[in-house]
Protein backbone atom coordinates (compact mmCIF):
# COMPACT_ATOMS: atom_id res chain seq x y z
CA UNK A 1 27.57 32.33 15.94
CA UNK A 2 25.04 34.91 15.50
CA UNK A 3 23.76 34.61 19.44
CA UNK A 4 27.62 35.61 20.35
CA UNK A 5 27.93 38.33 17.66
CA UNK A 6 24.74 40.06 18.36
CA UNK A 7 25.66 39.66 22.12
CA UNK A 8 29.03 41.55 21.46
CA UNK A 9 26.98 44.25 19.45
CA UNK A 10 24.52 44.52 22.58
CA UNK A 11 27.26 45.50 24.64
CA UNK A 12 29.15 47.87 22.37
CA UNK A 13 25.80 49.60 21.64
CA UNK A 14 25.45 49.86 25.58
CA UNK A 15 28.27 51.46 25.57
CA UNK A 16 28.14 53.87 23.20
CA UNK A 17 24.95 54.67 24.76
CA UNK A 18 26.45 55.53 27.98
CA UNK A 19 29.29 57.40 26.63
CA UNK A 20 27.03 59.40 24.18
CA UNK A 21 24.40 60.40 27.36
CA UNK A 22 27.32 61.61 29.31
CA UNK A 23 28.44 64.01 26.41
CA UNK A 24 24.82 64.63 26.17
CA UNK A 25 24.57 65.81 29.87
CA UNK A 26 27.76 67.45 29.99
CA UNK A 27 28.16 69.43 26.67
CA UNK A 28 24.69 69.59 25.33
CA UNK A 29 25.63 68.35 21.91
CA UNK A 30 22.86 67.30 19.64
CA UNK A 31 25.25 65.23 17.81
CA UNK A 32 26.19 63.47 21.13
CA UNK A 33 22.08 63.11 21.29
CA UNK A 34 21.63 61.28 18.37
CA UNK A 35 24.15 59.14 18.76
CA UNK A 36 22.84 57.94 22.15
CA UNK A 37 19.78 57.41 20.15
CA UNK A 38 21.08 55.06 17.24
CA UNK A 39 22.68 53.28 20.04
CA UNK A 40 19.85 52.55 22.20
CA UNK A 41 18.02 51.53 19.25
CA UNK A 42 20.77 49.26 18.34
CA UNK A 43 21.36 47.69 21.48
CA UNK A 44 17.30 46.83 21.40
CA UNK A 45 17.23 45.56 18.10
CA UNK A 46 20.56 42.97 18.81
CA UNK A 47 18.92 42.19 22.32
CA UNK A 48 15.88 40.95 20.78
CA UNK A 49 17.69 38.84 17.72
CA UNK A 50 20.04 37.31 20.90
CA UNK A 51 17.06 36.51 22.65
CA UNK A 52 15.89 34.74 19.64
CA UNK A 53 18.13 32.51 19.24
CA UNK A 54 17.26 30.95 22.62
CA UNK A 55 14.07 29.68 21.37
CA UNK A 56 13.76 27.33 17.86
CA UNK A 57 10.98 26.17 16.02
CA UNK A 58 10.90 22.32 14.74
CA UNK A 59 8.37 21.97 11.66
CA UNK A 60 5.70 19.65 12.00
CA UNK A 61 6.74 15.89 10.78
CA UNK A 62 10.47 16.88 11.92
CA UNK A 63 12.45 16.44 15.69
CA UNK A 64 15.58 18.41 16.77
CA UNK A 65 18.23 16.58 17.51
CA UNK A 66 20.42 19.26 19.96
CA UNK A 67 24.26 19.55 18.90
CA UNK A 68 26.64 21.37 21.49
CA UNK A 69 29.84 21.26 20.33
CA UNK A 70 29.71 18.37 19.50
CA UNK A 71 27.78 16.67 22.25
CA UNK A 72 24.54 15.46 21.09
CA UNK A 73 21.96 15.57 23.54
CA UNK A 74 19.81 11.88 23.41
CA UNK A 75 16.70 14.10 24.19
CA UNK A 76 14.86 15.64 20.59
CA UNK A 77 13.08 18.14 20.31
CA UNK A 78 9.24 17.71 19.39
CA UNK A 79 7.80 20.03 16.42
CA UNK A 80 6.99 23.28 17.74
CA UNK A 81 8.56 26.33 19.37
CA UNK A 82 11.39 24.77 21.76
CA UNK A 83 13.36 26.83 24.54
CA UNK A 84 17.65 25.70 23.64
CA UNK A 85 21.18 26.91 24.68
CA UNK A 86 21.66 29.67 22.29
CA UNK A 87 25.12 28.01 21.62
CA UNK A 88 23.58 25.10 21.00
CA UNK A 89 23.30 23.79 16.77
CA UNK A 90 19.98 22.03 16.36
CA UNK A 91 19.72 19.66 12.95
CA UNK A 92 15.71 19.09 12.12
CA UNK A 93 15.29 15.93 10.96
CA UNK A 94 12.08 15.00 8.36
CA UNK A 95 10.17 12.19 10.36
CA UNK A 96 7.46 11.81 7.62
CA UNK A 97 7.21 9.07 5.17
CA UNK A 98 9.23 9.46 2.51
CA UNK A 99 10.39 7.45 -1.26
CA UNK A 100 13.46 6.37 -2.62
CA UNK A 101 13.67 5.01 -6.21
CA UNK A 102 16.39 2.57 -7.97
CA UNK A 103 16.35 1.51 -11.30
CA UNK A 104 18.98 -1.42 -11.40
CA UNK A 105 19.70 -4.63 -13.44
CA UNK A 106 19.21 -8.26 -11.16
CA UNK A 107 20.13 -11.37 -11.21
CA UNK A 108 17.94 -14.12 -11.86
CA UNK A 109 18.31 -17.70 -10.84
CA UNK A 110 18.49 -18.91 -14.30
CA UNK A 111 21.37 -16.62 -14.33
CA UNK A 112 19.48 -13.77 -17.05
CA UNK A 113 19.87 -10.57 -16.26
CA UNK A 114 16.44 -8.46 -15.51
CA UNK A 115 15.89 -5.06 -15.10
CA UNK A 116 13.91 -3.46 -11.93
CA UNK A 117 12.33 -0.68 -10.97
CA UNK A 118 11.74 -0.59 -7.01
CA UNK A 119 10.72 1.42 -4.61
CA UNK A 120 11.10 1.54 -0.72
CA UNK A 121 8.89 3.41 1.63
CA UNK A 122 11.08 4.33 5.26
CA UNK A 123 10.83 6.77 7.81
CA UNK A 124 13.00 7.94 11.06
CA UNK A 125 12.09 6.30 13.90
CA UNK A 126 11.78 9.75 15.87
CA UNK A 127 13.11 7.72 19.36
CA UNK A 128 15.98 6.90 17.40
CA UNK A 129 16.74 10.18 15.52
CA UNK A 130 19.44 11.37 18.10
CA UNK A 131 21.32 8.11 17.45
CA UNK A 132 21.13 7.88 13.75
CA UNK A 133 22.89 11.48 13.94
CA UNK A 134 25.54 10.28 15.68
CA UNK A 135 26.23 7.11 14.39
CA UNK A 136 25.62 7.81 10.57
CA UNK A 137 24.71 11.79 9.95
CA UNK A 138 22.32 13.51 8.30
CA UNK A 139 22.84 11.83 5.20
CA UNK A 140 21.75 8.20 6.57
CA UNK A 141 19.51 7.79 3.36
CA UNK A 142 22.68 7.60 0.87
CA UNK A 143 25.13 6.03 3.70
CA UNK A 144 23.27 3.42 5.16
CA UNK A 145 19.58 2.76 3.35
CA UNK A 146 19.83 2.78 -0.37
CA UNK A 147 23.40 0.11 -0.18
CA UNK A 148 21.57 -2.16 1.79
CA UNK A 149 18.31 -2.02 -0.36
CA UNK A 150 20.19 -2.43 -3.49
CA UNK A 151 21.75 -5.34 -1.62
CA UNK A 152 19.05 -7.33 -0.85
CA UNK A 153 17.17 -6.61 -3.74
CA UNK A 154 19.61 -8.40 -5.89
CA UNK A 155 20.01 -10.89 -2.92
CA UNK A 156 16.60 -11.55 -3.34
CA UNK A 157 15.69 -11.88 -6.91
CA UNK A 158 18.83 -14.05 -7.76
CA UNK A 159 16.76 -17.06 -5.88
CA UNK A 160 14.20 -16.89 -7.67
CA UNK A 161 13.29 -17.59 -11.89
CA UNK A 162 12.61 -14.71 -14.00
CA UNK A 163 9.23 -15.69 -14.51
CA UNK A 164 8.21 -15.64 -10.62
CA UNK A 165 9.05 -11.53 -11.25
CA UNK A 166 6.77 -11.64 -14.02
CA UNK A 167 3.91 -13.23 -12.45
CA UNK A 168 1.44 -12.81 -9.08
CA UNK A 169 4.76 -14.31 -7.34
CA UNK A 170 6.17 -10.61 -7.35
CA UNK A 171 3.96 -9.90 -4.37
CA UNK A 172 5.58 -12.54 -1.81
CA UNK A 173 9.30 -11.15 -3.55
CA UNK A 174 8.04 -7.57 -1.98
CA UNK A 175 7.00 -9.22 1.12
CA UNK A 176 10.53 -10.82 1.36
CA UNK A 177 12.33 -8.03 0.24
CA UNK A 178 10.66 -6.30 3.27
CA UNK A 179 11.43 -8.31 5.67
CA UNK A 180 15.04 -9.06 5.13
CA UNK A 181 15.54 -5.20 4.39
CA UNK A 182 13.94 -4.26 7.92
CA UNK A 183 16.21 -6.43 9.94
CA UNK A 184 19.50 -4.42 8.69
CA UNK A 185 18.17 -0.89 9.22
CA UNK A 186 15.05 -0.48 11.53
CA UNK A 187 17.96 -1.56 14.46
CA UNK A 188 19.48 1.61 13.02
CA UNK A 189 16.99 3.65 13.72
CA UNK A 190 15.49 3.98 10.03
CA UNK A 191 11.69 2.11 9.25
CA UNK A 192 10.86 0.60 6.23
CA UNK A 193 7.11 0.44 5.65
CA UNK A 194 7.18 -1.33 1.99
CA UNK A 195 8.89 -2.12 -0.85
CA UNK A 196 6.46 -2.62 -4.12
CA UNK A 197 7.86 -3.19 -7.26
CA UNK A 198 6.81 -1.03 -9.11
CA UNK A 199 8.21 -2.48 -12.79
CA UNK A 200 9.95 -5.24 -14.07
CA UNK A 201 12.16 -5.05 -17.25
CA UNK A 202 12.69 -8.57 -18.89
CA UNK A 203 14.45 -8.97 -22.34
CA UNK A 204 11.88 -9.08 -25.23
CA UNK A 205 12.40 -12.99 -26.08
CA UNK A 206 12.28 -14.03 -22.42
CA UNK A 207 8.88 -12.15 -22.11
CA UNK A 208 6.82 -13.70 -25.23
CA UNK A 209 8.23 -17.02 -24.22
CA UNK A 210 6.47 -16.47 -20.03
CA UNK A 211 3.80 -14.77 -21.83
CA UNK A 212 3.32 -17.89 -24.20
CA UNK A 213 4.01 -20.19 -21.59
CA UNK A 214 1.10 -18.62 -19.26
CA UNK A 215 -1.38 -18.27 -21.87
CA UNK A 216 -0.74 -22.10 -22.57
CA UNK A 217 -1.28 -23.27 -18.98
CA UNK A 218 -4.32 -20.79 -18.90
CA UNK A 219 -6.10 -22.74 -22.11
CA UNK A 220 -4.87 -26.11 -20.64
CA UNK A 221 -7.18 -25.09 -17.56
CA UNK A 222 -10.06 -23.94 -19.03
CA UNK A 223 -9.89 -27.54 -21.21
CA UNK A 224 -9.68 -28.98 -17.66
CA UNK A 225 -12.42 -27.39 -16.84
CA UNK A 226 -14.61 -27.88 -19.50
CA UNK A 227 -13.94 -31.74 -18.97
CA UNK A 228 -14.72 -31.19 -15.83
CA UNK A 229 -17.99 -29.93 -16.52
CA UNK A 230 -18.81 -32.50 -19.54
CA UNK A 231 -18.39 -34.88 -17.42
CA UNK A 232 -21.12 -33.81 -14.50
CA UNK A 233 -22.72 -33.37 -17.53
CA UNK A 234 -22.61 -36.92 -18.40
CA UNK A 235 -22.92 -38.30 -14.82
CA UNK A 236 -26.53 -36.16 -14.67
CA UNK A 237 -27.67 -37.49 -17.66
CA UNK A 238 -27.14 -40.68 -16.72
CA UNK A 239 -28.56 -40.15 -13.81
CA UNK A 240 -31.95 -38.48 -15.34
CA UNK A 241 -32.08 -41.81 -17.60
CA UNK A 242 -31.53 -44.51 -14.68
CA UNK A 243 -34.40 -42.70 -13.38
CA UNK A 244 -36.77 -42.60 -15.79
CA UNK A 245 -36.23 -45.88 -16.56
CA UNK A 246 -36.56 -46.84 -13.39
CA UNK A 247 -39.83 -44.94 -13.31
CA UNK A 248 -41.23 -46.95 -16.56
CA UNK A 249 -40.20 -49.93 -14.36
CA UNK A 250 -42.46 -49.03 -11.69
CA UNK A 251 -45.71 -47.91 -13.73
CA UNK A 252 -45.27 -51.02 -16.08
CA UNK A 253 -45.15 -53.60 -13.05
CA UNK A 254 -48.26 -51.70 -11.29
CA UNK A 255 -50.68 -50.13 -13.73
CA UNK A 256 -53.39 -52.58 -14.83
CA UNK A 257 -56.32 -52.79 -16.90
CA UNK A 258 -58.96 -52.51 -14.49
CA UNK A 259 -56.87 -49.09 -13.13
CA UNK A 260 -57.17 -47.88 -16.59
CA UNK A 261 -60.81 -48.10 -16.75
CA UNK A 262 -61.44 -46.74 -14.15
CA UNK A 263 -59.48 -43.60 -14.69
CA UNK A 264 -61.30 -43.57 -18.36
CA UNK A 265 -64.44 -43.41 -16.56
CA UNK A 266 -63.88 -40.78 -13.94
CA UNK A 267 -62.37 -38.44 -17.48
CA UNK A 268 -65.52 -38.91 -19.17
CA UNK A 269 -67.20 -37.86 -15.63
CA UNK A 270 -65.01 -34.96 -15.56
CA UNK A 271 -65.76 -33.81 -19.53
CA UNK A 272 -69.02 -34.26 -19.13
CA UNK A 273 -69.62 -32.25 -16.14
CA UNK A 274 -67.44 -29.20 -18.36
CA UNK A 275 -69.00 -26.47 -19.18
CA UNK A 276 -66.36 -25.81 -22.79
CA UNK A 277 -68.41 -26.66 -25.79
CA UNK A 278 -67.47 -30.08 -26.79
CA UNK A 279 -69.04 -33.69 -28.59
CA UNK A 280 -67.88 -36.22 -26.55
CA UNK A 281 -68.13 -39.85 -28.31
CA UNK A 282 -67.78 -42.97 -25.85
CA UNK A 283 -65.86 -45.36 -27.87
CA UNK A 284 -66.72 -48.66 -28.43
CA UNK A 285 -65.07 -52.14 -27.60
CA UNK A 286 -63.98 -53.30 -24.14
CA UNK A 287 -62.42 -49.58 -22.71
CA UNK A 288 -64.73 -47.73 -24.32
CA UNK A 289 -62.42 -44.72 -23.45
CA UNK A 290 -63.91 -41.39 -25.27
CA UNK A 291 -63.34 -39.51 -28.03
CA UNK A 292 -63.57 -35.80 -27.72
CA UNK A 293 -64.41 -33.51 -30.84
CA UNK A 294 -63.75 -29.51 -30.01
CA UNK A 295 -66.69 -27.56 -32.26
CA UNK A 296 -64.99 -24.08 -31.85
């Protein structure tokens, strides 16, 4: 342990240094001098790097978790410069989010083999940290988070078709992949944040048949809708007719002949009083309705 070595050195060079300003005093000895010298300077130098290792720094996004021989202290250190027993080990653990990757072949529930590539987002839970290094180690990634996400991955996907990994049902597979994953290892003292899938590897045959299949139920809606809309097309229609029949109806039962005279009249009234350049020519017989002749 460096604090312990440098200590020892501290003392020796003390030593020394007393000796060599004895000589120094008693036999005048410029060797005797110099050696004093290179002492003192030693016994400085070794003070200061045992008073270093009393203090620690902790990066920002880690925590210290204290190890004394073995003892592991259930209080962590935040980031920053932290005062510790100089015979203390402290491990810095990474707090921040961080990535794993697998590539790995899953079951399907048709049985077919399909090939994934996932990813799961985690991070220490810092109030945990102390506990993770004594239960698991530093190396909790590889010993307790990537068997268990390869486990329910496959868990996962082998209840469901191939084509739900395929299509927008990937989403709620993440979801559920998230959820099931969390309950083994956030009580451990490890958080998951998510797990997207980030590709999905299906066997050329099985693909053009989904894609096939999709694109089929995708034209067999847009027929739907078009019926859909030929029909409301259809009702309106029939709707605009009923109407304007119904409107004939109405202005055959009630128009009569006196009603059209008298609207004759009050156009000829109307023409008359115009100021356009126009012949107008009251007809003859019963209506005598008239008969306009433009002269532009």
């Amino acid at each position: 342990m460096l604090f312990l070595l440098s200590l020892v050195i501290v003392i020796g060079a003390i030593i020394i240094w007393m000796n060599a300003r004895k000589k120094v005093r008693d036999e005048h000895n410029p060797i005797f001098k110099t050696t004093a010298s290179a002492a003192g300077l030693a016994a400085l130098v070794f003070a200061l790097i045992a008073l270093s290792q009393m203090f620690t720094v902790v990066p920002a996004g880690n925590v210290g978790v204290v190890d004394f021989f073995g003892t592991v202290s259930d209080n962590t250190l935040k980031a920053g410069i932290n005062f510790v027993n100089p015979f203390a080990r402290v491990i810095k653990l990474s707090v921040q989010t961080q990535e794993i990757k697998e590539v790995m072949d899953v079951p399907s529930k048709e049985g077919m083999t399909v090939q994934l590539e996932i990813s799961a987002l985690y991070h220490l839970n810092p109030e945990k940290a102390a506990d993770v290094y004594k239960s698991v180690g530093e190396n909790y990634v590889e010993v307790l988070l990537e068997p268990q996400f390869r486990s329910v991955a496959r868990g996962v996907t082998a209840g469901y078709e191939a084509k739900a990994l395929y299509t927008s049902e990937r989403e709620m597979l993440a979801q559920i992949l998230l959820t099931d994953l969390e309950k083994l290892v956030e009580p451990r003292g490890v958080t998951v944040e998510s797990t997207p899938l980030r590709r999905i590897g299906l066997p050329p045959g099985l693909q053009a048949s989904i894609e096939a299949k999709l694109q089929a139920e995708q034209q067999s809606q847009q027929m739907q809708f078009v019926l859909t809309k030929e029909k409301q097309e259809a009702d309106r229609k029939r709707i605009e007719a009923q109407g304007i029949s119904d409107f004939q109806n109405i202005v055959a039962h009630n128009i009569s002949d006196q009603l059209l005279r008298w609207k004759g009249i009050e156009a000829t009234e109307k023409l008359a009083n115009s100021q356009n350049t126009k012949v107008i020519i009251i007809g003859a017989g019963k209506d005598g309705l008239p008969l306009i002749l433009d002269t532009k």
